[in-house]
Protein backbone atom coordinates (compact mmCIF):
# COMPACT_ATOMS: atom_id res chain seq x y z
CA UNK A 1 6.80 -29.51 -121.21
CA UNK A 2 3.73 -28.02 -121.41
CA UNK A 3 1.52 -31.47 -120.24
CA UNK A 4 4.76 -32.02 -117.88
CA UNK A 5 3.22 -28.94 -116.00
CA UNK A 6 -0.31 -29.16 -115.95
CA UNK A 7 0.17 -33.06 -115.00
CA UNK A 8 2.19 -31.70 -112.12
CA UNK A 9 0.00 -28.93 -111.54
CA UNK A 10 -3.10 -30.98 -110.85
CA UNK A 11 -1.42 -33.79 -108.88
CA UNK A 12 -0.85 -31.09 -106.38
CA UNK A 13 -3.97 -30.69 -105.63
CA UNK A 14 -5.12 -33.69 -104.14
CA UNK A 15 -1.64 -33.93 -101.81
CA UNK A 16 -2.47 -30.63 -100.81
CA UNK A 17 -6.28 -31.59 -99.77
CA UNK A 18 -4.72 -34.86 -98.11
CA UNK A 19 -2.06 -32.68 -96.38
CA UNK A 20 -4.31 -30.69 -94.74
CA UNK A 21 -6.41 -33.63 -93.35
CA UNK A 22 -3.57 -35.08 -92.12
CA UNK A 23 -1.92 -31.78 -90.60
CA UNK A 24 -4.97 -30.25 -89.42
CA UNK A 25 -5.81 -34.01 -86.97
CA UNK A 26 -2.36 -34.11 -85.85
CA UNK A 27 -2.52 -30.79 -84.30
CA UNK A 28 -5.98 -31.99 -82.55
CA UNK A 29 -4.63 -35.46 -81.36
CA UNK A 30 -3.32 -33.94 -78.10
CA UNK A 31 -5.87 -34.44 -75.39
CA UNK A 32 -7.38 -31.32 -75.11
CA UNK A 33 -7.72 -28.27 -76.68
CA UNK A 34 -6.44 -24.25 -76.73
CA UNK A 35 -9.24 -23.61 -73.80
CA UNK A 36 -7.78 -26.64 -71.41
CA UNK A 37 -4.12 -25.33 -72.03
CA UNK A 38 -4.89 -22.13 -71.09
CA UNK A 39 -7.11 -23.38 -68.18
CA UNK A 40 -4.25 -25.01 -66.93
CA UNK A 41 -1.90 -22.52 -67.50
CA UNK A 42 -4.26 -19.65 -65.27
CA UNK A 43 -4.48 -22.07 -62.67
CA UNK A 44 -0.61 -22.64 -62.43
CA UNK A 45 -0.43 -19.01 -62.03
CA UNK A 46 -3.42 -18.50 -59.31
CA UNK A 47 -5.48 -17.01 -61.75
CA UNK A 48 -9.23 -17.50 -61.09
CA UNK A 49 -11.18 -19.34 -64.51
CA UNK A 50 -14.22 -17.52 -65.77
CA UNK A 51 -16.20 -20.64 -67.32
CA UNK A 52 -18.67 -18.73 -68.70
CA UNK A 53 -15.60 -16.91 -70.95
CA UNK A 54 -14.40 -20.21 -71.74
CA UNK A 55 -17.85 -21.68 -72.94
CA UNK A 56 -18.47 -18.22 -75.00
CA UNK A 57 -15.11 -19.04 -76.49
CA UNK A 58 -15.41 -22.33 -77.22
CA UNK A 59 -19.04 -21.76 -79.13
CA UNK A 60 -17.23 -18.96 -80.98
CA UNK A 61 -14.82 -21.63 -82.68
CA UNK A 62 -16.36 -24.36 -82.71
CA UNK A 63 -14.18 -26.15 -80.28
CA UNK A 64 -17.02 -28.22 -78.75
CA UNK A 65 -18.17 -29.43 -82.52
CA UNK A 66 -16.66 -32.52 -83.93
CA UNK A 67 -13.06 -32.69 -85.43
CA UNK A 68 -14.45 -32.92 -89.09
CA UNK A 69 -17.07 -29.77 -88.43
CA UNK A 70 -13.54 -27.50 -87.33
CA UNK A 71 -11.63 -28.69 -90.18
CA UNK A 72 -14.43 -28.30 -92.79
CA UNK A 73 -14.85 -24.67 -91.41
CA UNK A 74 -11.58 -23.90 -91.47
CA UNK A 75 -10.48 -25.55 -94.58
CA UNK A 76 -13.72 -23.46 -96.59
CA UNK A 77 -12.70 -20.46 -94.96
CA UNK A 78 -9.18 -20.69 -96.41
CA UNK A 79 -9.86 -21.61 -100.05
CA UNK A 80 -13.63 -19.59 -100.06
CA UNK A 81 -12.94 -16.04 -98.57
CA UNK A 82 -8.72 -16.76 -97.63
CA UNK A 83 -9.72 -16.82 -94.05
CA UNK A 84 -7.08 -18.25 -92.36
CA UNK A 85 -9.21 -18.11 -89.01
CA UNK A 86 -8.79 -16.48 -85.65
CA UNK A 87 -5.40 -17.14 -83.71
CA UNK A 88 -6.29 -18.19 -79.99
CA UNK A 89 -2.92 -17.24 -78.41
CA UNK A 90 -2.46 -13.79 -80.30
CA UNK A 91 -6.53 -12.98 -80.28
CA UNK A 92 -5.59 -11.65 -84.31
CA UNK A 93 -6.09 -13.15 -87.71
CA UNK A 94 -3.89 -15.81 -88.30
CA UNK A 95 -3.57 -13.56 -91.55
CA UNK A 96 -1.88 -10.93 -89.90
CA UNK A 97 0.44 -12.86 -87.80
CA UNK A 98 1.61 -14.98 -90.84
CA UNK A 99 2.28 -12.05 -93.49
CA UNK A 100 3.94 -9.88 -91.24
CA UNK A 101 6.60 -12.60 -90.02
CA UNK A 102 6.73 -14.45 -93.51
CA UNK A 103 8.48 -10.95 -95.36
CA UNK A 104 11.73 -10.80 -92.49
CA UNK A 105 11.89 -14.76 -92.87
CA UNK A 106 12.00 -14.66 -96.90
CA UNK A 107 14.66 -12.15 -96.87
CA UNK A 108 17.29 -13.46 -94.23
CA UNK A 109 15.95 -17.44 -96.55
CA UNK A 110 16.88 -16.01 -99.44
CA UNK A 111 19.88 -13.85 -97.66
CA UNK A 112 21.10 -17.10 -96.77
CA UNK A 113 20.81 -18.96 -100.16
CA UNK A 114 22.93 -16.38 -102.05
CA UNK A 115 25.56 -16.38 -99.62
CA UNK A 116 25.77 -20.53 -99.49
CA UNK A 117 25.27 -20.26 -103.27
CA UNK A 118 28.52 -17.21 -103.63
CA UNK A 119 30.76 -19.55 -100.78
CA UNK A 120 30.18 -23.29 -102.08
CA UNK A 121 30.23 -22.64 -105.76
CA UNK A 122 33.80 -21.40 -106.36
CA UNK A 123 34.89 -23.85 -103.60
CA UNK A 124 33.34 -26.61 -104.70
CA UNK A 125 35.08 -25.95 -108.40
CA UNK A 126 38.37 -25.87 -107.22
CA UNK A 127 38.34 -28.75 -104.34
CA UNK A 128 37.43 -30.97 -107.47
CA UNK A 129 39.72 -29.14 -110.28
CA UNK A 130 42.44 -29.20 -107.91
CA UNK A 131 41.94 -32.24 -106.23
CA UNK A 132 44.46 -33.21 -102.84
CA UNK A 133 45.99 -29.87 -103.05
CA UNK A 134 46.50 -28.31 -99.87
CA UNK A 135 44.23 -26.02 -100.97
CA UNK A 136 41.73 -28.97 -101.49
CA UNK A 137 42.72 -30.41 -98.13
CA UNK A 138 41.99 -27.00 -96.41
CA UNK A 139 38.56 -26.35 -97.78
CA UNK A 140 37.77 -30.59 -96.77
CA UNK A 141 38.72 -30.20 -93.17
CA UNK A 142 36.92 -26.44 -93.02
CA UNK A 143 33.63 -27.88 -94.83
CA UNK A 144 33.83 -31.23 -92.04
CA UNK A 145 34.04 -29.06 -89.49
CA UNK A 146 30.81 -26.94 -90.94
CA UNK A 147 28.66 -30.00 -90.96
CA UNK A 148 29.91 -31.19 -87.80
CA UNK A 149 29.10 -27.81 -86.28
CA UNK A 150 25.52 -27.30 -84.89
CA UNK A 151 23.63 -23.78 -86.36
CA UNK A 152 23.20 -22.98 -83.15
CA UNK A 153 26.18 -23.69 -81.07
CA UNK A 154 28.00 -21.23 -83.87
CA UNK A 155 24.92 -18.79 -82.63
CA UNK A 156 26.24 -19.15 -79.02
CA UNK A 157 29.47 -18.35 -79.92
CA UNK A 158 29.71 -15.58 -82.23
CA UNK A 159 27.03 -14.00 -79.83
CA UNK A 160 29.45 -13.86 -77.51
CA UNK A 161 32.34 -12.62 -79.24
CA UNK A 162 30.09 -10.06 -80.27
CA UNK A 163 29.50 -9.38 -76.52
CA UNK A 164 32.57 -9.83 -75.39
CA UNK A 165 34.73 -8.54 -78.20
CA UNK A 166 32.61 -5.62 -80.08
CA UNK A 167 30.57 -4.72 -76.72
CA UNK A 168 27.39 -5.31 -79.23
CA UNK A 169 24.37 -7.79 -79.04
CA UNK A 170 24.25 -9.84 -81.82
CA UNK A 171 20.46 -10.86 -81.08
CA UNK A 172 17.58 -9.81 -83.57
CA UNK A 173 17.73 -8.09 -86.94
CA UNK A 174 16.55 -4.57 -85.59
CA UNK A 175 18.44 -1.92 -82.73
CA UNK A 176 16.11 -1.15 -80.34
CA UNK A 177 15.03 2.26 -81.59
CA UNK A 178 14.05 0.26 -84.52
CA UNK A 179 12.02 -2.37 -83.52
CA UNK A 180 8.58 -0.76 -83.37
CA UNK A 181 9.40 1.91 -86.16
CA UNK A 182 8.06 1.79 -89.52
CA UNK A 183 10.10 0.71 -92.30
CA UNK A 184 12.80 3.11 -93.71
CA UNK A 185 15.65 3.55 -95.19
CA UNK A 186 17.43 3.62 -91.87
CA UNK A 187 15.79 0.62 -90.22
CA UNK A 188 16.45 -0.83 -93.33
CA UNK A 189 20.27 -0.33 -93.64
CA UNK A 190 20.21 -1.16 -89.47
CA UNK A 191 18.81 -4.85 -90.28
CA UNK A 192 21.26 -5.25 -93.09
CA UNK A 193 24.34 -4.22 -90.78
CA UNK A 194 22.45 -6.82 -88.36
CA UNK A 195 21.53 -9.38 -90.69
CA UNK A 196 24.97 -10.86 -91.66
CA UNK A 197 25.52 -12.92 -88.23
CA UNK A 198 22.44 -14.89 -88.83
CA UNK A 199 23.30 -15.53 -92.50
CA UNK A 200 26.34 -16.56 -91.55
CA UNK A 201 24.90 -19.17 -88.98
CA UNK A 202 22.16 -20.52 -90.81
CA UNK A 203 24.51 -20.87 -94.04
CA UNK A 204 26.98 -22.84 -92.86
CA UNK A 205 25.75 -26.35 -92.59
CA UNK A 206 24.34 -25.65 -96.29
CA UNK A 207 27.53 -24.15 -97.52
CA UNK A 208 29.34 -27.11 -96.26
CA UNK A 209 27.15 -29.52 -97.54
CA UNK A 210 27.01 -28.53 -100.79
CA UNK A 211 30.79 -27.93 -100.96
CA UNK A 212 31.17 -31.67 -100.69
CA UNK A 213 28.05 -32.15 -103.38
CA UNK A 214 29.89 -29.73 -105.94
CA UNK A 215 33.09 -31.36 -105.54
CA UNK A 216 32.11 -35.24 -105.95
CA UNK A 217 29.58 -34.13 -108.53
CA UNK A 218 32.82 -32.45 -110.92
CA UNK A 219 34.76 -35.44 -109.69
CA UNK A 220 32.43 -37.87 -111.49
CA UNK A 221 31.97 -35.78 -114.78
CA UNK A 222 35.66 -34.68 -115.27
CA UNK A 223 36.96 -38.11 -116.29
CA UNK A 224 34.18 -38.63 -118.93
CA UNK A 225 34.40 -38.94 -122.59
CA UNK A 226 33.17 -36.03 -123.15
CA UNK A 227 35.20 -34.08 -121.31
CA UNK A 228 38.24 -35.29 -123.41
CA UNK A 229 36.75 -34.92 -126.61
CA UNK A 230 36.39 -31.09 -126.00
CA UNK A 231 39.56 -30.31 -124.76
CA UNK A 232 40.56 -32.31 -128.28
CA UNK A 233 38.57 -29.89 -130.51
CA UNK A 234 40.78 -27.35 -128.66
CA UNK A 235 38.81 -25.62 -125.74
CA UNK A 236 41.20 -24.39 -122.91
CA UNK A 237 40.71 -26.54 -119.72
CA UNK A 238 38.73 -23.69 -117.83
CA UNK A 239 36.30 -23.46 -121.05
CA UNK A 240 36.06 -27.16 -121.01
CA UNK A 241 35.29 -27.09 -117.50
CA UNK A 242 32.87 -24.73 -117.21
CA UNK A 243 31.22 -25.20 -120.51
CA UNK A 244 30.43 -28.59 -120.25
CA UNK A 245 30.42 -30.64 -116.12
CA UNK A 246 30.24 -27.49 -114.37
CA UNK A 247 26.47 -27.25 -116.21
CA UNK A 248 25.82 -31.03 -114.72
CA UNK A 249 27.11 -30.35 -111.55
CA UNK A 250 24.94 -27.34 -111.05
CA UNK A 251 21.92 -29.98 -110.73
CA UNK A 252 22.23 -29.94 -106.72
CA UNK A 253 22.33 -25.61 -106.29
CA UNK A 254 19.23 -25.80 -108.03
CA UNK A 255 17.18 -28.75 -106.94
CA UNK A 256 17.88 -26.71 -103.90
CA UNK A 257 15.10 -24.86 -104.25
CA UNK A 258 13.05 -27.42 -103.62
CA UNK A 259 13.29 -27.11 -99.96
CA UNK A 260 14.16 -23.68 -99.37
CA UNK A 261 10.94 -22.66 -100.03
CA UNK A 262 9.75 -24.46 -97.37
CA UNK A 263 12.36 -23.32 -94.98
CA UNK A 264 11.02 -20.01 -95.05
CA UNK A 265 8.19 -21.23 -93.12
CA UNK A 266 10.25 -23.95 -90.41
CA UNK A 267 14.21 -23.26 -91.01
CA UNK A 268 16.21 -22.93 -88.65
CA UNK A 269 13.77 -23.13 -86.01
CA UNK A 270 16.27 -22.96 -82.90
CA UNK A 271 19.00 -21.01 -84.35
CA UNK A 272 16.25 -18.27 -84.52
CA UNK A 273 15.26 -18.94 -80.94
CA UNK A 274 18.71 -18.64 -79.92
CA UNK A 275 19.12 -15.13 -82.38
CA UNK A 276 15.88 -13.90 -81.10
CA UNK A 277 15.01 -13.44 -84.60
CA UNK A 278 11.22 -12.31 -85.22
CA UNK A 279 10.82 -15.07 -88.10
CA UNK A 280 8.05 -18.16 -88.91
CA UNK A 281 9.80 -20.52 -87.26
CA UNK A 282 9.84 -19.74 -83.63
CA UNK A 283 6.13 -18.35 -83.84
CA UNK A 284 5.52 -21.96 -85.06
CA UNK A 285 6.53 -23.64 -82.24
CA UNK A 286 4.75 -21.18 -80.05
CA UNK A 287 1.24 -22.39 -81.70
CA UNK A 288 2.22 -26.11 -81.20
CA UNK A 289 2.98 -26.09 -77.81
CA UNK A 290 0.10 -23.82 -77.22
CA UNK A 291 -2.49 -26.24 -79.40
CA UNK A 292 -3.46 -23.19 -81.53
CA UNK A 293 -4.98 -25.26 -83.91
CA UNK A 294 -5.85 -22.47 -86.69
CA UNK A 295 -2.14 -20.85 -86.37
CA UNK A 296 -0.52 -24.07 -86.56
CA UNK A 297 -2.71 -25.72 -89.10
CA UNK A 298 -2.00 -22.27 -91.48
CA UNK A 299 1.56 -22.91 -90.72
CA UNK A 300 1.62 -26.34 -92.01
CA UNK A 301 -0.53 -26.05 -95.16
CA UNK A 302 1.39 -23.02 -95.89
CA UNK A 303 4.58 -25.43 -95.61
CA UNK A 304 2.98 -28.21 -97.73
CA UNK A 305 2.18 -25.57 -100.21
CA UNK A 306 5.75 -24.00 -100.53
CA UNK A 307 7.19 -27.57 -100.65
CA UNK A 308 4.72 -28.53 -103.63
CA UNK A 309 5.92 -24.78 -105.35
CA UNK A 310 9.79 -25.21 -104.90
CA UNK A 311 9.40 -28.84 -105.97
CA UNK A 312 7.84 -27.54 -109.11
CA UNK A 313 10.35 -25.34 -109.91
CA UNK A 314 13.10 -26.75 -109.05
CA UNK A 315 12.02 -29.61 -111.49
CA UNK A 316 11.57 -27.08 -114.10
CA UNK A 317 15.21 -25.33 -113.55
CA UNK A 318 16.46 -28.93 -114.04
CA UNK A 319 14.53 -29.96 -116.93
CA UNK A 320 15.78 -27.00 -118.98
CA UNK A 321 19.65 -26.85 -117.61
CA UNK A 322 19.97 -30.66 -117.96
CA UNK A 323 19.15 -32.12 -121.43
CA UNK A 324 19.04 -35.69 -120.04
CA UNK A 325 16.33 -34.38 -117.76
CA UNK A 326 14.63 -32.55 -120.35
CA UNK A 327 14.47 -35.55 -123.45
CA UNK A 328 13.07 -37.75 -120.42
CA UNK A 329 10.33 -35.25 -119.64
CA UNK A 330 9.42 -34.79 -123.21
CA UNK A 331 9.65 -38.54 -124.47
């Protein structure tokens, strides 16, 4: 297990170095940099353009050196001193921007992952155990209509019940005499009585989805061999089920992990636009559209780097619940 690791370990590393490369010379393949956008975008507005500004800023980054000079600077700067550069569209350190959104997005991500986790587990159990019950027929149509569903349409519309119903907004995770406060025990308690309409929307799809994986998962183990020969050596059908399949069919909840790491960075994307959520994702988008290469390009690698974590672990979590997984890592 040990080798398993370190081989894993040290392949990240060069996908991680290629990521970046790639990543970083995607963001700079739209003509035009952060200094043309925002040219264009004082003009629009009848501003007048201060070259002079412009060419001081574009000396200070390095925006008129070539593509490899900006990469290797920025690049150095991350992995030499954790510099993750200057943000053009905020004027802050990237730093700053990306630690202060990245603790809000890892608790409504991981929010999220206990409640599809708490919902599609028991579900998932007894769609299979009690297969074309009505009960089983129920919890079918209800999980269909959850991946049918877009996140964000079920934003829309328990935003306006909300409205409509409660006379509340349903937007953001803070009240208003919150948002600017430090952090208490009161704004914390007002972003948990906020926090359960975006859990709610961002778990569904999930829940659904992994309804339907539980279910044909315990559907394809129940019938086995195995299965039999314990409830011969006379284990009750609920210790048989849980003792044995129920382990196997766990493999999907936590390969999960593989990519919700990475979601804390780019989930849910739109639902938070439409929730007005102050997470990663929408601030992403912002430094796209705006070409703010060092924002972005910390964004990305941070992505690639989460991906290549959860991967990691959720191969580990396997390898030690599964013993088929575990005799092929150590043979």
């Amino acid at each position: 297990m040990l080798r398993y690791i370190i081989r894993r370990v040290l392949w990240a590393i060069p996908i991680l170095i290629g990521v970046s490369i790639v990543s970083f010379f995607i963001i700079q393949l739209p003509p035009g940099n952060y200094l043309t956008a925002l040219m264009a975008s004082m003009r629009a507005t009848g501003e007048s353009v201060d070259m002079s500004q412009l060419q001081t800023l574009s000396e200070r980054y390095g925006l008129d050196e070539p593509m490899i000079v900006q990469y290797w600077k920025w690049i150095s700067g991350i992995v030499l001193r954790g510099d993750f550069g200057q943000s053009f569209l905020y004027t802050r350190p990237v730093s700053d921007l990306l630690w202060e959104r990245l603790g809000l997005t890892f608790i409504l991500a991981f929010t999220s992952m206990i409640f599809v986790w708490l919902i599609a587990f028991p579900i998932g159990v007894y769609s299979a155990v009690r297969k074309y019950s009505i009960g089983d027929y129920v919890m079918t149509f209800v999980g269909f209509i959850g991946l049918a569903t877009p996140n964000f349409l079920i934003a829309l519309i328990l935003m306006y019940v909300s409205f409509t119903v409660f006379g509340q907004s349903a937007g953001g995770l803070f009240s208003p005499q919150y948002l600017d406060a430090p952090w208490s025990w009161a704004k914390f308690a007002d972003m948990m009585s906020k926090i359960w309409i975006p859990v709610v929307v961002i778990g569904t799809a999930g829940t659904a989805a992994l309804i339907r994986i539980m279910r044909a998962n315990m559907l394809d183990e129940l019938p086995k061999t195995y299965v039999d020969a314990a409830r011969a050596r006379g284990l009750s059908g609920a210790h048989a089920v849980t003792k044995y399949p129920l382990r196997v069919a766990l493999n999907p909840f936590v390969s999960r992990i593989g990519w919700e790491l990475p979601e804390l960075i780019s989930g849910a994307t739109i639902t938070a636009i439409v929730l007005s959520l102050p997470t990663t994702g929408p601030l992403l988008l912002e430094a796209l559209l705006a070409q703010d290469m060092y924002l972005a390009g910390s964004f990305i690698m941070m992505l690639s780097v989460l991906t290549v974590i959860g991967t990691l672990i959720s191969d580990l979590l396997l390898a030690w619940l599964d013993p088929r997984i575990r005799q092929g890592v150590v043979g």
